[in-house]
C-alpha atoms as a PDB file:
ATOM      1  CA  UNK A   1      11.271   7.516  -6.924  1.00  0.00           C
ATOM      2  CA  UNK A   2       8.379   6.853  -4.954  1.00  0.00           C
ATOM      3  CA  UNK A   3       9.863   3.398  -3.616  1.00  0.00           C
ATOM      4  CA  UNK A   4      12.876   5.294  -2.519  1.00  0.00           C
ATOM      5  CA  UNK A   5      10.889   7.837  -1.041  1.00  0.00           C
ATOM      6  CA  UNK A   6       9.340   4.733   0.750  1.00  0.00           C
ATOM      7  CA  UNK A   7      12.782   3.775   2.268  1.00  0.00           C
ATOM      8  CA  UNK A   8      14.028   7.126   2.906  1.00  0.00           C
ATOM      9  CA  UNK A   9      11.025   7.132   5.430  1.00  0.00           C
ATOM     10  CA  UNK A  10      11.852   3.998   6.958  1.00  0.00           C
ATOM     11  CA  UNK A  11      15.622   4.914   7.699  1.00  0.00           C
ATOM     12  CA  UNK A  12      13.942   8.407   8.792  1.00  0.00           C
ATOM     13  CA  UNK A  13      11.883   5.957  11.721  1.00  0.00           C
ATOM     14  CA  UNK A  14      14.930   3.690  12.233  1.00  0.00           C
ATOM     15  CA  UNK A  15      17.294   6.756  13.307  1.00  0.00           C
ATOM     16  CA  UNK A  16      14.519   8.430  15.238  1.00  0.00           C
ATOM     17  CA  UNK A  17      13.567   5.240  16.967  1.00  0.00           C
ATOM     18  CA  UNK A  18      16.503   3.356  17.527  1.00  0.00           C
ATOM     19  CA  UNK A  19      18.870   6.659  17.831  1.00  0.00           C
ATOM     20  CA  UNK A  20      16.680   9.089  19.229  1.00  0.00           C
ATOM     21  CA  UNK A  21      13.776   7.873  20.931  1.00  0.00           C
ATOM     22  CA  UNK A  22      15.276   4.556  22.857  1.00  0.00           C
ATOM     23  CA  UNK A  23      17.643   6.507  24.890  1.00  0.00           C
ATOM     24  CA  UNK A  24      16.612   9.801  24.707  1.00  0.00           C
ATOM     25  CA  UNK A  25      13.367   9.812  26.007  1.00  0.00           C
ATOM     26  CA  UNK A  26      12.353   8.827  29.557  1.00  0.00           C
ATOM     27  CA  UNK A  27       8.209   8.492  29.067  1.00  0.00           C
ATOM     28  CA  UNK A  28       7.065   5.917  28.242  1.00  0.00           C
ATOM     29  CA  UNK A  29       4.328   7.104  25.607  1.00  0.00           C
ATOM     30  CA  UNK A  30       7.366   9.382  24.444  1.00  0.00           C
ATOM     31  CA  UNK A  31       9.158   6.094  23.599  1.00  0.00           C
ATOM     32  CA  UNK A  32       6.530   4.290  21.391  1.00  0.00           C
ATOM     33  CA  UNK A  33       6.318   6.826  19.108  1.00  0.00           C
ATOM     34  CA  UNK A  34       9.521   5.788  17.473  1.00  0.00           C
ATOM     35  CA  UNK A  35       7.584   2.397  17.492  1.00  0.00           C
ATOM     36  CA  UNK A  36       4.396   3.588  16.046  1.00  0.00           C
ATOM     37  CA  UNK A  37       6.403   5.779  13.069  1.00  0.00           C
ATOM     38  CA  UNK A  38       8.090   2.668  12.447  1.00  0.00           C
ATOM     39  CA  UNK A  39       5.224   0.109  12.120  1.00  0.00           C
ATOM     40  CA  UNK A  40       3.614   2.976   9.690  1.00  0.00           C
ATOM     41  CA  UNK A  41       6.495   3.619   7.523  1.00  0.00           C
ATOM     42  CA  UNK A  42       7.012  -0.467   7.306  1.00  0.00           C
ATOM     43  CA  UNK A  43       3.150  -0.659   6.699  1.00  0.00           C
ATOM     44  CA  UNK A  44       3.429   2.052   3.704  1.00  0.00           C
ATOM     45  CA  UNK A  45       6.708   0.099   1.840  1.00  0.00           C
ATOM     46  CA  UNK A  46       5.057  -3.591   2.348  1.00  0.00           C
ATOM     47  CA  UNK A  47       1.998  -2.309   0.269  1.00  0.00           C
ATOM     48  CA  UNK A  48       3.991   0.840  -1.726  1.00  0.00           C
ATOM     49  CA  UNK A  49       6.549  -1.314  -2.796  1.00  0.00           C
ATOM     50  CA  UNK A  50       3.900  -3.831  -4.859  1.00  0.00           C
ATOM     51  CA  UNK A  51       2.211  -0.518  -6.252  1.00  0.00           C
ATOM     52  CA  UNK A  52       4.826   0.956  -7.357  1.00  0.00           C
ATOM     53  CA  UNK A  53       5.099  -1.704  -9.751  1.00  0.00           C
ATOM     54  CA  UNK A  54       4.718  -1.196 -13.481  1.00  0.00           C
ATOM     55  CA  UNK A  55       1.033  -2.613 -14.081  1.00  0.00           C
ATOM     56  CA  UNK A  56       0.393  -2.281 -17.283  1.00  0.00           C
ATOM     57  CA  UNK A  57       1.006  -3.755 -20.492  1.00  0.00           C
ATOM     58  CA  UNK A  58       2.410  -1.041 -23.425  1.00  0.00           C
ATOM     59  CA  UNK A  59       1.000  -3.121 -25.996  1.00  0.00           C
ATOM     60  CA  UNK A  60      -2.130  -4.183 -24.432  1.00  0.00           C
ATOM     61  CA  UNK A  61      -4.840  -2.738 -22.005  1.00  0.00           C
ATOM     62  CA  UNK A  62      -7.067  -5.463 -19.562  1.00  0.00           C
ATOM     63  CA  UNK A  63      -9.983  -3.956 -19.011  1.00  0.00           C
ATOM     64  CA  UNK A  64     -13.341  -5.469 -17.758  1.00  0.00           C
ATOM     65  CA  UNK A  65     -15.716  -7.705 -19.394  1.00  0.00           C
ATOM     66  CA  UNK A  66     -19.033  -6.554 -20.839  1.00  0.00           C
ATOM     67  CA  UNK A  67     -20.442  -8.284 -17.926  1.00  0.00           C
ATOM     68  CA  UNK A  68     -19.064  -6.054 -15.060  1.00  0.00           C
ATOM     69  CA  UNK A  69     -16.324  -5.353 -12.408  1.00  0.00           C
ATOM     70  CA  UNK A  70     -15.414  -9.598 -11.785  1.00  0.00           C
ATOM     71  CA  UNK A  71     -11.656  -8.444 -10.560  1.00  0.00           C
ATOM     72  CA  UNK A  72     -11.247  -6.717  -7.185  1.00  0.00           C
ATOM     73  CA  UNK A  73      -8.466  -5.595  -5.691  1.00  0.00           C
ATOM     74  CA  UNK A  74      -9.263  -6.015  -1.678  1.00  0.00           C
ATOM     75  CA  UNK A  75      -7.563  -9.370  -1.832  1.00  0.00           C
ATOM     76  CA  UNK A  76      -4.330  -7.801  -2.396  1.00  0.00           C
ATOM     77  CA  UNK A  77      -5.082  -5.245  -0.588  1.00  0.00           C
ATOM     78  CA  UNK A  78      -6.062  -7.505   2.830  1.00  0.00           C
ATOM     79  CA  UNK A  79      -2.829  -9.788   1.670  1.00  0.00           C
ATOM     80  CA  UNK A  80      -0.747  -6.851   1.919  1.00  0.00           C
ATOM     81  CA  UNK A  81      -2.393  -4.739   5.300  1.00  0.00           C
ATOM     82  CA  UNK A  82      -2.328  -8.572   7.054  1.00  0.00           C
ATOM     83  CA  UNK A  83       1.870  -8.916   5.866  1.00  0.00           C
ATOM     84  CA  UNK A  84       2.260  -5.190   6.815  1.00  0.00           C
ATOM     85  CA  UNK A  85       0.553  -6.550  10.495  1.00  0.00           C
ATOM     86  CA  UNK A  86       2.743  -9.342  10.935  1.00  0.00           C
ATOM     87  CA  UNK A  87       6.007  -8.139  10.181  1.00  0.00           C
ATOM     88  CA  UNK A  88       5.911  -4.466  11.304  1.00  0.00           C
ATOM     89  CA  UNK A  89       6.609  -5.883  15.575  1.00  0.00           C
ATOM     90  CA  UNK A  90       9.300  -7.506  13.536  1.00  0.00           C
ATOM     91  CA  UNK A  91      10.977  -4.491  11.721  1.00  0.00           C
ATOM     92  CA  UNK A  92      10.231  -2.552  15.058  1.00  0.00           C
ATOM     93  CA  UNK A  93      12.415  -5.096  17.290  1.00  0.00           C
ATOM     94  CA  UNK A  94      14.824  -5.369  14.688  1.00  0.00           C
ATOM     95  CA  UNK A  95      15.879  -1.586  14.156  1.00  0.00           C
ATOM     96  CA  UNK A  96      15.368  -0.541  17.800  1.00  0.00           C
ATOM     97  CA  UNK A  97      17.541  -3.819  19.490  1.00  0.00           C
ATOM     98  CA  UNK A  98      17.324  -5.080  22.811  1.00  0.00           C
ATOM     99  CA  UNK A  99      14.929  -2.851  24.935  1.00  0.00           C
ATOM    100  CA  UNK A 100      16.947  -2.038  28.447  1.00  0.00           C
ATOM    101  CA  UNK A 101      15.780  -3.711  31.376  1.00  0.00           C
ATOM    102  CA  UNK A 102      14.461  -0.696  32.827  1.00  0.00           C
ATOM    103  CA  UNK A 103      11.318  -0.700  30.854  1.00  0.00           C
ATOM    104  CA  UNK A 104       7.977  -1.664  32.524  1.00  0.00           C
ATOM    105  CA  UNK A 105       6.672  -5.036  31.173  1.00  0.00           C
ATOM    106  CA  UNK A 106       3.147  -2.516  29.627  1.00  0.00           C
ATOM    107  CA  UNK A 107       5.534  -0.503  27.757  1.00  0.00           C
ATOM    108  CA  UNK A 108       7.333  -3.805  25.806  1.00  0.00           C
ATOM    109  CA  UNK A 109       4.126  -4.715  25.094  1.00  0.00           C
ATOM    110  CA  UNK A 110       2.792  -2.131  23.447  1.00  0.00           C
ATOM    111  CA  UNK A 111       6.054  -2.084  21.620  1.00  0.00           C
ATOM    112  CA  UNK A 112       4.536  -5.144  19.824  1.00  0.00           C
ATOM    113  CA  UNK A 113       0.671  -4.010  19.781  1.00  0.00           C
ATOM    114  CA  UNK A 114       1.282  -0.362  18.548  1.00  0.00           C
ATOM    115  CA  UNK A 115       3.644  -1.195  15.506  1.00  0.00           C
ATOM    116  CA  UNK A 116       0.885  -3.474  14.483  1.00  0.00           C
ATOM    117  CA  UNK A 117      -1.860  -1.053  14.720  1.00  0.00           C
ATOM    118  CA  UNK A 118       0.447   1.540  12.635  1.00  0.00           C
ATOM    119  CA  UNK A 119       1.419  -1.033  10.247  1.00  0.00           C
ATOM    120  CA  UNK A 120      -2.317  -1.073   9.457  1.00  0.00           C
ATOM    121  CA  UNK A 121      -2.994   2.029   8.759  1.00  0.00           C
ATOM    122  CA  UNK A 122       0.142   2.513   6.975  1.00  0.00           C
ATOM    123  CA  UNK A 123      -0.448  -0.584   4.484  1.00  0.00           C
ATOM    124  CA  UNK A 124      -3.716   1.410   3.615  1.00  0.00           C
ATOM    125  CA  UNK A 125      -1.792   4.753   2.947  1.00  0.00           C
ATOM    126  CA  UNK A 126      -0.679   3.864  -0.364  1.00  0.00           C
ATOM    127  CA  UNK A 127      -4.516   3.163  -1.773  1.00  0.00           C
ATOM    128  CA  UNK A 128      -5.120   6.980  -1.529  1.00  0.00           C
ATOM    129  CA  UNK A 129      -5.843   8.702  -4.490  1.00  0.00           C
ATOM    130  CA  UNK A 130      -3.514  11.372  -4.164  1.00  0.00           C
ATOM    131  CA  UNK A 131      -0.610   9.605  -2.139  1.00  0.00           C
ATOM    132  CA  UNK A 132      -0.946   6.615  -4.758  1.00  0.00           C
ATOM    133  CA  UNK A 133       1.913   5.475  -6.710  1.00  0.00           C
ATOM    134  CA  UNK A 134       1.529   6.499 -10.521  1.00  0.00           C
ATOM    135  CA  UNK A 135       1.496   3.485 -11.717  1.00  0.00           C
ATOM    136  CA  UNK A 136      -0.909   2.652  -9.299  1.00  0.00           C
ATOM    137  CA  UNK A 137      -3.121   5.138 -10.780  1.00  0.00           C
ATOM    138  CA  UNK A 138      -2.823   5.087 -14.378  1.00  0.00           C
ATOM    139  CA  UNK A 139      -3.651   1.404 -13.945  1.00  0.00           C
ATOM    140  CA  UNK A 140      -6.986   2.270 -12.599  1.00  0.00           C
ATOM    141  CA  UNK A 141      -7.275   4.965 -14.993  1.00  0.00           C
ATOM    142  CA  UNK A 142      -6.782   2.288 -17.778  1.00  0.00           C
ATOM    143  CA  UNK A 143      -9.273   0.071 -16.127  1.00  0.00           C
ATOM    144  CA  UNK A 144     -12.044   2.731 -16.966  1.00  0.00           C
ATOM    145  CA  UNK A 145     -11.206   2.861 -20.477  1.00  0.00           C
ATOM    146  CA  UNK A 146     -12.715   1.083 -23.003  1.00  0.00           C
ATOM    147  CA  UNK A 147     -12.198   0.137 -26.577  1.00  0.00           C
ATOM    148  CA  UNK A 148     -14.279  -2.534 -28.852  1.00  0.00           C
ATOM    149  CA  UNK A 149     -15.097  -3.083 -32.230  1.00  0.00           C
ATOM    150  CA  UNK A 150     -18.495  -2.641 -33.823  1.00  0.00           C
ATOM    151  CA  UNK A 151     -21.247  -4.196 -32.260  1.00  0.00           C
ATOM    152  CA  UNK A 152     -22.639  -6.954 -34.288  1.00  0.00           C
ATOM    153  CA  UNK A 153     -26.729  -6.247 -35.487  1.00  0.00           C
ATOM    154  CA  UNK A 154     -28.945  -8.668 -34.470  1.00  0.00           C
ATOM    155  CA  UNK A 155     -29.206 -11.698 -37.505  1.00  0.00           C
ATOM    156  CA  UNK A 156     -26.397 -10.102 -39.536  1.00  0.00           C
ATOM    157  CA  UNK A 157     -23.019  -9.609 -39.912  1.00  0.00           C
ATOM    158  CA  UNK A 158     -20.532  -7.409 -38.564  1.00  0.00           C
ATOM    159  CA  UNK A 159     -19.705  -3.704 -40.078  1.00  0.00           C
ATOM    160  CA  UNK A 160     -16.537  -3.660 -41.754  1.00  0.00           C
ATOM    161  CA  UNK A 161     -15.110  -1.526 -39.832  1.00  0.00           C
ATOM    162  CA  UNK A 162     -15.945   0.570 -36.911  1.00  0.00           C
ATOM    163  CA  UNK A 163     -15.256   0.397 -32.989  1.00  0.00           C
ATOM    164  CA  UNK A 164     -17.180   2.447 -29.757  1.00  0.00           C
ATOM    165  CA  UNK A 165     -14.882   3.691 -27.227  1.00  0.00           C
ATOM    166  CA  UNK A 166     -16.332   4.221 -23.755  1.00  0.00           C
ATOM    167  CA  UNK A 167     -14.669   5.831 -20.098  1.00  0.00           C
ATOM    168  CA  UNK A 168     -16.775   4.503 -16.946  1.00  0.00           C
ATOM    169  CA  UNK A 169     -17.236   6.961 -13.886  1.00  0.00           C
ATOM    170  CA  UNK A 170     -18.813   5.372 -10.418  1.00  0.00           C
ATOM    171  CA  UNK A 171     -21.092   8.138  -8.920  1.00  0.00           C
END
């Protein structure tokens, strides 16, 4: 659902850009709108479309070692904001065609610049909380959890049986 929502957007941008906007429109800033809606709905499936996902395991839970947080995820989330970057000018030019002569040389320009710039911010849009996919988020719910056996006394053996179950919260 939430990928489809994802390119429901993105035919939303292509129709208002390449339908709407390109023709329609005869300011310039009007007519880089369609081009910034477009680089932010590309940005928001390149990294949605990962998120969405299933992340977790049903018969098995990763969490993190005794040791501390040693997995991030801002490497995936600069892989995916720098692939949103490259390839939103692309998905722009693509859906919106051949620009007519008529446009100033400023205005094709920014028709590269501006999609990137959106693309940006819209590869970041799916990291927040609340607009999150839910798999996204029950993944970093799961990460907080934690379940371990008995801790073993110093010099002896371990308790038959036992575990400690702990939830982390960062202040």
């Amino acid at each position: 659902l939430y990928l489809a929502s994802l390119v429901a957007l993105n035919a939303g941008a292509v129709i208002l850009d390449g339908w709407v906007l390109k023709y329609n429109v005869y300011s310039s800033p009007g007519r880089l709108v369609g081009a910034g809606v477009g680089g932010l709905t590309w940005g928001a499936l390149v990294s949605g479309a990962y998120l969405s996902l299933p992340k977790c395991d049903p018969t098995w839970v990763t969490s993190h070692p005794p040791e501390g947080a040693v997995r991030t995820h801002l490497p995936l989330a600069i892989a995916l904001s720098t692939l949103a970057v490259a390839t939103a000018p692309l998905f722009v030019y693509i859906e919106t065609g051949p620009v007519p002569l008529n446009w100033p040389v400023s205005e094709r320009s920014a028709r590269v610049v501006v999609p990137m710039v959106t693309g940006l911010l819209g590869s970041l849009v799916p990291y927040i909380e609340f607009l999150a996919p839910r798999t996204w988020r029950a993944s970093r719910q799961l990460e907080r959890l934690r379940l371990e056996g008995a801790p073993v006394p110093p010099g002896g053996l371990a308790p038959a049986n036992g575990f400690q179950m702990g939830y982390t919260v960062r202040f």
